[in-house]
Structure formats: structure tokens, C-alpha cells
Protein backbone atom coordinates (compact mmCIF):
# COMPACT_ATOMS: atom_id res chain seq x y z
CA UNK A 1 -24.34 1.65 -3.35
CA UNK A 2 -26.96 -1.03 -1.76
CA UNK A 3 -24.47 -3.62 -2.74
CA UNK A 4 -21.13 -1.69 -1.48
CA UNK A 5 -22.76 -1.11 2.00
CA UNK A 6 -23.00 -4.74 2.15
CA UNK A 7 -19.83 -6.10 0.75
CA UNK A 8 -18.07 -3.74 3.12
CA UNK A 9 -19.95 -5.48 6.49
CA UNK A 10 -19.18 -9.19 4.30
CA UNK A 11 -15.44 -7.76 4.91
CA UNK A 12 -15.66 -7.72 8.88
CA UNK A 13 -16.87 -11.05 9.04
CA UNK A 14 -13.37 -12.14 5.92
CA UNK A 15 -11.98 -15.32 7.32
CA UNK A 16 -9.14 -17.48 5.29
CA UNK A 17 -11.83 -19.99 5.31
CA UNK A 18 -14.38 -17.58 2.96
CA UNK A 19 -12.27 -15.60 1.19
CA UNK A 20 -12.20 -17.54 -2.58
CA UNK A 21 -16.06 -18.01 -2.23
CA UNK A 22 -15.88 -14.27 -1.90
CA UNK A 23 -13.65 -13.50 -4.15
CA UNK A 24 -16.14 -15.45 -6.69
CA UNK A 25 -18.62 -13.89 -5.91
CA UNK A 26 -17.22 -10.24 -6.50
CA UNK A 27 -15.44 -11.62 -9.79
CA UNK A 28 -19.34 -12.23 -10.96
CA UNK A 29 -20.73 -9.06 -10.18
CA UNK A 30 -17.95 -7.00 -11.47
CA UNK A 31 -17.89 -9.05 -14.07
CA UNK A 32 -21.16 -7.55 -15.23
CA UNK A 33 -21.16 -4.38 -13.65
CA UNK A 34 -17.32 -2.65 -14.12
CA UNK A 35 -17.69 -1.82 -17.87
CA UNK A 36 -13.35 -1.63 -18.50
CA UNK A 37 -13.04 -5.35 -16.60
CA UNK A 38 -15.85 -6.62 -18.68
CA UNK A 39 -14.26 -5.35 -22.16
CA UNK A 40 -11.29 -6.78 -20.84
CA UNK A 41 -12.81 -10.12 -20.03
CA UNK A 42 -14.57 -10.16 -23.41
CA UNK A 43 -11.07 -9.57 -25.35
CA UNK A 44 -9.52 -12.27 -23.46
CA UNK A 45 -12.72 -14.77 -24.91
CA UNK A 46 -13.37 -15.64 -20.86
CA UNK A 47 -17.02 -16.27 -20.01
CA UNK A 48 -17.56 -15.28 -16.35
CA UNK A 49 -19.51 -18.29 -15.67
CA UNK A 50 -16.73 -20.42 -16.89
CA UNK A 51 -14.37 -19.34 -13.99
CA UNK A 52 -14.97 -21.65 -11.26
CA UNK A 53 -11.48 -20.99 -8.98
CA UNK A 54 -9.06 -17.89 -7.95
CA UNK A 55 -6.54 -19.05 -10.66
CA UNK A 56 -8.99 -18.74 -13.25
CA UNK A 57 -9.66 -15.05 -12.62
CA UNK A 58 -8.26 -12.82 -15.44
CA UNK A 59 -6.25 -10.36 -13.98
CA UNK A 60 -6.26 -6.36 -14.96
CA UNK A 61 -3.29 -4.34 -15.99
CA UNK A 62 -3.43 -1.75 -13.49
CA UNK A 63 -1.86 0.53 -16.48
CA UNK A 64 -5.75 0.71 -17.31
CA UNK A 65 -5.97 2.93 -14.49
CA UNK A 66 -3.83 5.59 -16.01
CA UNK A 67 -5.99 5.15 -18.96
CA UNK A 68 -9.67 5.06 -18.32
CA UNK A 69 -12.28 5.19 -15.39
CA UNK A 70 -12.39 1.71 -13.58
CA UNK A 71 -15.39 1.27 -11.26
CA UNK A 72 -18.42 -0.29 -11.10
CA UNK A 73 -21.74 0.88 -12.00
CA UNK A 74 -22.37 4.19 -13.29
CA UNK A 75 -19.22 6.54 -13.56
CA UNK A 76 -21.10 9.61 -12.74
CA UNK A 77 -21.85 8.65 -9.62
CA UNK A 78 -18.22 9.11 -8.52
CA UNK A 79 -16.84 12.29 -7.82
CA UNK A 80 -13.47 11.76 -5.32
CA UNK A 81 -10.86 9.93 -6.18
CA UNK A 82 -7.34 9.06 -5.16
CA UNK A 83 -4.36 9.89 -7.56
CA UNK A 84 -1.01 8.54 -7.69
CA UNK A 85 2.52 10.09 -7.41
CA UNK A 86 4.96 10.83 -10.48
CA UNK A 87 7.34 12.40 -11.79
CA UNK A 88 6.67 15.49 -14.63
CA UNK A 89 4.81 14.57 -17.02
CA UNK A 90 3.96 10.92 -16.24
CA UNK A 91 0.25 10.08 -16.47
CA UNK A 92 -0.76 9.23 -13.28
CA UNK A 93 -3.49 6.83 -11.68
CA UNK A 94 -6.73 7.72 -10.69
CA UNK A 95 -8.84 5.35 -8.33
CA UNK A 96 -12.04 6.63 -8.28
CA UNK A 97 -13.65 5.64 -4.56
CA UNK A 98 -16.90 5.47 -3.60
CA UNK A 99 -16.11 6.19 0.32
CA UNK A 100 -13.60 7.96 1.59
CA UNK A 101 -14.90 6.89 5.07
CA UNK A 102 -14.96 3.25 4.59
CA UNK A 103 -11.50 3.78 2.90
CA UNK A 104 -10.00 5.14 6.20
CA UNK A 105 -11.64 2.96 8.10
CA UNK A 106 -10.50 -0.09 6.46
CA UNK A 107 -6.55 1.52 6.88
CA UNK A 108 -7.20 1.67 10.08
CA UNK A 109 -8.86 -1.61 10.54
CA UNK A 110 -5.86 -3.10 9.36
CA UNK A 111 -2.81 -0.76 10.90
CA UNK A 112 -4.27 -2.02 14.49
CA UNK A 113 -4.53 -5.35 13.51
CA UNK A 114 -1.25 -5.52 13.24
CA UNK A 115 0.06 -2.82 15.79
CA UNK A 116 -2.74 -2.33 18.08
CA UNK A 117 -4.60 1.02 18.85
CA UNK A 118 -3.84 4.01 17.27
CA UNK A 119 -4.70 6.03 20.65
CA UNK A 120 -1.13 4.15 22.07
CA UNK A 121 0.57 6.21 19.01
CA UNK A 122 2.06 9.28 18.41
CA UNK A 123 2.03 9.44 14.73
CA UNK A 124 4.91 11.51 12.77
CA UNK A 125 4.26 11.70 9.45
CA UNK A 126 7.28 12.53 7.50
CA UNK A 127 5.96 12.60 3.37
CA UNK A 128 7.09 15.80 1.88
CA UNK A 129 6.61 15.72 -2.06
CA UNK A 130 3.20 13.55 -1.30
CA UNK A 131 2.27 16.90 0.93
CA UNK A 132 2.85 18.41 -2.37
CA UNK A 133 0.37 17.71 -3.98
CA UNK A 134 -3.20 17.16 -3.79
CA UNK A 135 -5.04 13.28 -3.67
CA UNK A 136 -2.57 11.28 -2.11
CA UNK A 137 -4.01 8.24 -0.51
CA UNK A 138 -1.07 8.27 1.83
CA UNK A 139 -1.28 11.14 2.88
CA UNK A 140 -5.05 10.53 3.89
CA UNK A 141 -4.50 7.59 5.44
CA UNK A 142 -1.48 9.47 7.98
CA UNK A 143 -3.72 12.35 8.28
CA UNK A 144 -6.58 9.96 9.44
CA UNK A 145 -3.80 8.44 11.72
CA UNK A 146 -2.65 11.51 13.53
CA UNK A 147 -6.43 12.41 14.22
CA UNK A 148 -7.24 8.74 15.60
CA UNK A 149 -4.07 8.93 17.66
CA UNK A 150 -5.77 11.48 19.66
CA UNK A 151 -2.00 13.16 20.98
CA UNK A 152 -1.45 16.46 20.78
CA UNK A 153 2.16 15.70 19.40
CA UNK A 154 0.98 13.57 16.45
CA UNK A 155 1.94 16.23 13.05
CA UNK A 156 3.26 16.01 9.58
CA UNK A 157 6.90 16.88 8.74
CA UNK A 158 7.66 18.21 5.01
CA UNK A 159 11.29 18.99 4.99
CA UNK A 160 11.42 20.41 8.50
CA UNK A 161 14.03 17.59 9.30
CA UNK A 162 15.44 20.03 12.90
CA UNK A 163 11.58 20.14 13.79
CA UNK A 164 11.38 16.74 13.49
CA UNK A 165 14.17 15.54 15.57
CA UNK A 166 13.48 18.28 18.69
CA UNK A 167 9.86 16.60 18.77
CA UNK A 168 11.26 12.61 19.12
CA UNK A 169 13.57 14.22 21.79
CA UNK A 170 10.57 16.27 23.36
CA UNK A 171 9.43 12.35 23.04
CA UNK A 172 11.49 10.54 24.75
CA UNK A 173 12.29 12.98 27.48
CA UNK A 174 8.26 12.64 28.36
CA UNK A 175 8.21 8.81 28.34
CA UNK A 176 4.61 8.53 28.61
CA UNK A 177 4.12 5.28 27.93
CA UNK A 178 2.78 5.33 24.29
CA UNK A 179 4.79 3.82 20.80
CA UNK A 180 6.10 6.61 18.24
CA UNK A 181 5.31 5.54 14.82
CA UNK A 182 7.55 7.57 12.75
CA UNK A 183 6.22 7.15 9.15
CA UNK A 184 8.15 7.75 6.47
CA UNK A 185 8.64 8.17 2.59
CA UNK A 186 12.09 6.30 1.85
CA UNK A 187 14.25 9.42 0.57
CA UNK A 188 13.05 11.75 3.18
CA UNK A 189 13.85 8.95 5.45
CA UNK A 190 17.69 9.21 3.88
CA UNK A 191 18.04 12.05 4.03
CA UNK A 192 17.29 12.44 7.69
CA UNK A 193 19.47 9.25 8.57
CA UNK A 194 22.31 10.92 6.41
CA UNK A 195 22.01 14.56 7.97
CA UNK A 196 20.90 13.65 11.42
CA UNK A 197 22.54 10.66 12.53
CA UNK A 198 24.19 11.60 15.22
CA UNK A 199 21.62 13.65 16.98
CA UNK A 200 18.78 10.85 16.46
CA UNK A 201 17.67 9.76 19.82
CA UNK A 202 17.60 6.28 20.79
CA UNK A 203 14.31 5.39 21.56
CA UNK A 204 13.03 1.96 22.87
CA UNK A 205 9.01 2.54 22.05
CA UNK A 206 10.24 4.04 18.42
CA UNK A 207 8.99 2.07 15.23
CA UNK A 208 10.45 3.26 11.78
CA UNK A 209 8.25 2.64 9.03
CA UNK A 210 8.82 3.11 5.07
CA UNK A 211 6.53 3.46 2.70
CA UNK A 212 8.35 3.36 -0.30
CA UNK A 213 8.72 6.94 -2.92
CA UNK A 214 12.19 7.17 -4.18
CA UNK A 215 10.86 9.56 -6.95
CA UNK A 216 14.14 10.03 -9.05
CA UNK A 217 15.28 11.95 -5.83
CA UNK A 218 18.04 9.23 -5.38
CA UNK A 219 20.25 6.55 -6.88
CA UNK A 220 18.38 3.39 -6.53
CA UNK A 221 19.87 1.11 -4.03
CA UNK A 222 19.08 -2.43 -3.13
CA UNK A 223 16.55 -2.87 0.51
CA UNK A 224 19.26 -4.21 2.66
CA UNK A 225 21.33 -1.48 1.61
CA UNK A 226 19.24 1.00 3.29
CA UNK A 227 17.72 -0.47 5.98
CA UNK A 228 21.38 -1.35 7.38
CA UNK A 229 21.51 2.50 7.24
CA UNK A 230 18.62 3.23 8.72
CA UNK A 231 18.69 1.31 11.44
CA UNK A 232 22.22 2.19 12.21
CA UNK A 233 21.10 6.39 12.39
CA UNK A 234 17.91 5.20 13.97
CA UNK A 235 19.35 2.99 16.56
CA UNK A 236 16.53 0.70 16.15
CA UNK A 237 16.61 -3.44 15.69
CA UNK A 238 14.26 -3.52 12.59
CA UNK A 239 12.70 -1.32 10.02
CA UNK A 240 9.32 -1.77 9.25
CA UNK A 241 7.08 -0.94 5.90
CA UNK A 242 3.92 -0.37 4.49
CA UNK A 243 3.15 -2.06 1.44
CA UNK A 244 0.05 -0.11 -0.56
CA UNK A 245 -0.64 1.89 -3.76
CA UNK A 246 -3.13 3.93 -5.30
CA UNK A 247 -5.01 1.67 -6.78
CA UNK A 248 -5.51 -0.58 -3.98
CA UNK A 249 -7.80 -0.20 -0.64
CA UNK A 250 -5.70 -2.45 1.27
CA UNK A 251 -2.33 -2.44 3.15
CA UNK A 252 -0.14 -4.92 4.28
CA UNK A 253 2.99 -4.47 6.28
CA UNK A 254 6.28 -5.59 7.24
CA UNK A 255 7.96 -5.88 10.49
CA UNK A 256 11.29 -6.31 9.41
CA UNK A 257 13.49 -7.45 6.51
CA UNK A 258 11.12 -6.32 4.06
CA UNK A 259 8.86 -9.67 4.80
CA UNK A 260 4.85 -8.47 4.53
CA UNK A 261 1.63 -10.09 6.22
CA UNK A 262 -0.82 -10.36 3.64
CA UNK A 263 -4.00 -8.72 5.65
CA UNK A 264 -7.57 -10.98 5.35
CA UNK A 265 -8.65 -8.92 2.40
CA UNK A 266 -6.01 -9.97 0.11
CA UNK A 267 -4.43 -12.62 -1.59
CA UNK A 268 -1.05 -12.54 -3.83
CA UNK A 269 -0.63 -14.85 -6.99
CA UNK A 270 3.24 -14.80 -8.91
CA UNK A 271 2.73 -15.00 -12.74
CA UNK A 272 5.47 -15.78 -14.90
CA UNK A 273 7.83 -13.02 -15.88
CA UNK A 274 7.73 -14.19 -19.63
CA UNK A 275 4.17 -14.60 -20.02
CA UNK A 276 1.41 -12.60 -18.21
CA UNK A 277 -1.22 -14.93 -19.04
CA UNK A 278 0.19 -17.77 -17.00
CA UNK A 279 1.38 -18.75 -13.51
CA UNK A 280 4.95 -18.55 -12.17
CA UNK A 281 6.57 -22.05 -11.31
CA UNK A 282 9.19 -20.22 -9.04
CA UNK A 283 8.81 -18.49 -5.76
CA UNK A 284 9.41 -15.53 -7.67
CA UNK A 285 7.23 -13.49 -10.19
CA UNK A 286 5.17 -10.80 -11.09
CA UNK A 287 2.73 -9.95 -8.22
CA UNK A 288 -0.82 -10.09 -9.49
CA UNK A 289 -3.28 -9.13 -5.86
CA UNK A 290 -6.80 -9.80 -4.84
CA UNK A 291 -7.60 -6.78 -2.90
CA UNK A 292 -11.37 -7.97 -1.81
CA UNK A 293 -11.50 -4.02 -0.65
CA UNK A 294 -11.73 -3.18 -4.10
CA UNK A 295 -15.10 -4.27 -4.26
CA UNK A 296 -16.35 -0.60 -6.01
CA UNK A 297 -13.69 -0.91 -8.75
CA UNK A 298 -11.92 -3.95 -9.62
CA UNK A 299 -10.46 -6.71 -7.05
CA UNK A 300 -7.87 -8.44 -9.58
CA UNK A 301 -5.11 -6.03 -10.57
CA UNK A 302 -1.89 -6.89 -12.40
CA UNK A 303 0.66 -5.13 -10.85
CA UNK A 304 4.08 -4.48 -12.21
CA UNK A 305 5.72 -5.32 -9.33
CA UNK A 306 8.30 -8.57 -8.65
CA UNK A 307 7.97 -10.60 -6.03
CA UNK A 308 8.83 -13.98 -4.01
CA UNK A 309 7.20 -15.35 -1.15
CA UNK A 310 10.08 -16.29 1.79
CA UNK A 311 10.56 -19.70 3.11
CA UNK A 312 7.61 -18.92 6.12
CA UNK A 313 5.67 -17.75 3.54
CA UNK A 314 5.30 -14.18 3.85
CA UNK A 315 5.74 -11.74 0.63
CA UNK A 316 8.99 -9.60 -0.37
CA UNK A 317 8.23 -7.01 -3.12
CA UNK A 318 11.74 -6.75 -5.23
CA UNK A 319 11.21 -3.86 -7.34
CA UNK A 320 9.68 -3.82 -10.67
CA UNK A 321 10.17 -4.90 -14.00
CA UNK A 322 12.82 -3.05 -16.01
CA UNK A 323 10.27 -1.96 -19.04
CA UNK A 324 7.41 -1.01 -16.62
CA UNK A 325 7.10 2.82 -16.09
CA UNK A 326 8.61 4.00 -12.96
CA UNK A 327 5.96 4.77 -10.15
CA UNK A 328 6.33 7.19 -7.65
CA UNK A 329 6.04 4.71 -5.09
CA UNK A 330 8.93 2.31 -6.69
CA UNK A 331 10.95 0.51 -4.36
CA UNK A 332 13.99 -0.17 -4.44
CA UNK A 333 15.20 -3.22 -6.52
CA UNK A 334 16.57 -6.10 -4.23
């Protein structure tokens, strides 16, 4: 715990100029000390002392998080844990945490990075099936969100979709000078641009933000399919989105066309669709992440998501691959 305490302060102080000697120094320790990412390591023949840069890092299949108990240390000594969504009988991911507080914290550390204080929010959380059900990381981070906003009109929504559009018009009419972060999971959010278009205010301070979750709800449909629609019921210019998942501490976000901002704590690497084990050559590829936040657990996950980084550089998740399992948090397919 010694160790966690202190990797979490190292995090305040992540620059892009410390990050890989970071990074190699949390490969080392949970090298030795996560006892599924050292199996791993030892049935891929890699000697940690061998691995000298980023690209040498052996990345895990976050399936292994479905399967067995990934942290570092002793297992009993963790007793919460964060689950993921899915549909019935799916197995679903558990990401055992040693701090909920520092995982909140982080969130928010993040969020106002990118969007300033949360106190110049009000925060409407609109998540029904993840309200559902108990362990959500999502759900904890909004919740933390509405409390930090400190306004007496921050709330969740489940499918109370007339509630939801009196309070944005209760909103607006007050005009008291703070941003409305309407977060949202992406089928509620159709279904409230498809039933409530015309009586959706337009609202200047109003930021839209997805978080993914079609959940076999709906058809699939490509990104720019539904933000057109969204931001034509919404009346706004752009629609933001949260890019996160159980078995990551960290966030990163979009401010429009589904383009993401790495934060400090994390790094994305494309692998080849054909062969985990080696790099992609394209700008596109399956994600593999460096989540430094995962410092209790393991910082290299495999992801089965696709991605491509955009000519500026920033990161577009594309869906995932057509034999992976499909998530509860699975995006639509661009």
C-alpha cells in the first residue's frame, strides 16, 4: 500500500518528459509483484530485465480480467472492485481497486483538466441500465461529479426522459452563468434525441457528452451517423465523449468528431490486426494502452478495441474487432 501511496503522488508530478521512465519502472515492479502478468510474462519467455523501452512491454489481454484476479500483491487485501456492463449471461470484468478515493480523484483530476471546475457544472447524468446495476465505474465517477458540482440541480436521469428535459429548461430559463454537462450513455441519448427533439432547448453553455453503451438496445450505426443526429435534436455545434472502461483508471475525452486527448497518464500503441504480438505499420490497429493509473493492477492492457490516430495526432476508437465479445460499453463501428 506503501508503494501505491507513492506512485499515486509520482502521478501529480507525470510530465511527457517522465512518463516511459515511469512506465519502466511500474513494468518492473509488477513484473514481480502481479502474479497473472508475471505468468503471462513467463509464457511469453520475456525476462523483465530484458525490456529496456515501452515497445518492448508485453501487453495483457484484458479478457484475463473476466477470468482471474489481476492486482498486485496479495489478493486478499482487496475487497471493492469495479465490474463491467453486459448483456445476460456474459462474464463480466472485475477490476479489483485498491482506492476508491484516489480512483475518483484521479476522474476528476482529469475531467477539469480538460473542462475546468466541476463547481462551474451542473452535472445530468443520464445512464439508465448502468443505474441498474450495482459496480459501475461510471456511474461512480457521475455520482462523484454531481457531488463536486456542488448545485442543487446536478441528478441522475434513468428513463425519466420528460424530467429530464423540464430541468435543462428550468436551466436555461435561470441562466446563471455555469456550463450543463449533460452526460450520457449513447442509446439513452437516442432515444431522447428521437422522442424529444423538438422540445430540446437550445442552450449556448450546454455540452453533450457520450460515453458509449449501445448494449444490444439498438442497431449499430456508424459515429457520424449519430452524432449528425444528435447534434441536430440537441442544437449544439459538437458532441463530445468520454473514452474509459472498467478496467482502466483513466479517461480521456473528445471534444468533437470522436477525436480523444490522451490525458498524462496514458499512452496508446496500434498493434497489427493479424498478429497481436507485433506493431501496426498503419495509422490504424488494435489499441493496446498504458494507463500509468493502473499502478495496483496492471498498466499494459490489450484491448480489443480498433483504432487510428488522426492527422493532428489525436486517437479515434472505431469499434472493435468482429470475433471479440461484445462489451457493454461497445461503440459504434466507424
Amino acid at each position: 500500500m506503501n508503494y501505491f501511496k507513492s506512485f499515486s503522488e509520482q502521478l501529480e508530478r507525470l510530465d511527457a518528459a517522465n512518463f516511459d521512465e515511469l512506465a519502466l519502472s511500474l513494468f518492473g515492479f509488477q513484473a514481480k509483484e502481479n502474479s497473472v502478468y508475471k505468468a503471462y510474462l513467463d509464457a511469453r519467455g520475456v525476462k523483465p530485465e530484458n525490456v529496456k523501452s515501452l515497445r518492448e512491454i508485453p501487453f495483457l489481454p484484458i479478457g484475463f480480467f473476466k477470468s482471474h484476479q489481476v492486482v498486485c500483491g496479495n489478493p486478499v487485501i482487496y475487497n471493492d472492485f469495479y465490474s463491467s456492463s453486459g448483456t445476460t449471461g456474459q462474464i463480466t470484468s472485475r477490476h479489483y481497486i485498491w482506492s476508491s478515493d484516489f480512483y475518483l480523484y484521479h476522474a476528476q483530476t482529469l475531467f477539469e483538466s480538460f473542462y475546468g471546475a466541476l463547481n462551474d457544472f451542473h452535472v445530468l447524468a443520464l445512464l439508465p441500465a448502468y443505474l441498474e446495476r450495482k459496480g459501475s465505474s461510471l456511474v461512480a465517477m457521475a455520482d462523484h461529479f454531481i457531488k463536486k458540482s456542488n448545485s442543487g440541480q446536478s441528478g441522475f436521469y434513468l428513463y425519466n426522459y420528460q424530467e429530464l428535459i423540464d430541468k435543462l429548461r428550468s436551466l436555461k430559463a435561470a441562466n446563471d452563468g455555469k456550463k450543463v454537462l449533460l452526460l450520457g450513455v449513447t442509446f439513452a441519448l437516442l432515444d431522447l434525441a428521437e422522442q424529444y427533439a423538438e422540445r430540446f432547448p437550445q442552450m449556448d453553455n450546454l455540452i453533450v457528452m457520450e460515453t458509449g453503451g449501445m448494449k444490444g438496445r439498438r442497431k449499430e450505426m456508424i459515429r457520424e451517423e449519430v452524432h449528425d443526429l444528435y447534434k441536430k435534436a440537441f442544437k449544439v455545434d459538437a458532441i463530445h465523449s468520454e473514452y474509459g472502461m472498467t478496467e482502466l483508471m483513466s479517461q480521456a475525452y473528445s471534444k468533437g468528431e470522436g477525436k480523444y486527448v490522451l490525458p498524462p497518464s496514458m499512452k496508446v500503441f496500434l498493434r497489427d490486426v493479424n498478429d497481436p504480438l507485433s506493431w501496426s505499420a498503419k495509422q490504424q490497429g488494435g489499441v493496446n494502452i498504458i494507463d500509468l493509473a493502473n499502478f495496483h493492477s496492471c498498466a499494459f492492457i490489450e484491448t480489443q478495441d480498433l483504432g487510428r490516430y488522426s492527422g493532428e495526432g489525436m486517437l479515434e476508437i472505431l469499434g472493435r474487432f468482429d470475433n471479440s465479445e461484445v462489451r457493454g460499453c461497445n461503440l459504434m463501428v466507424n
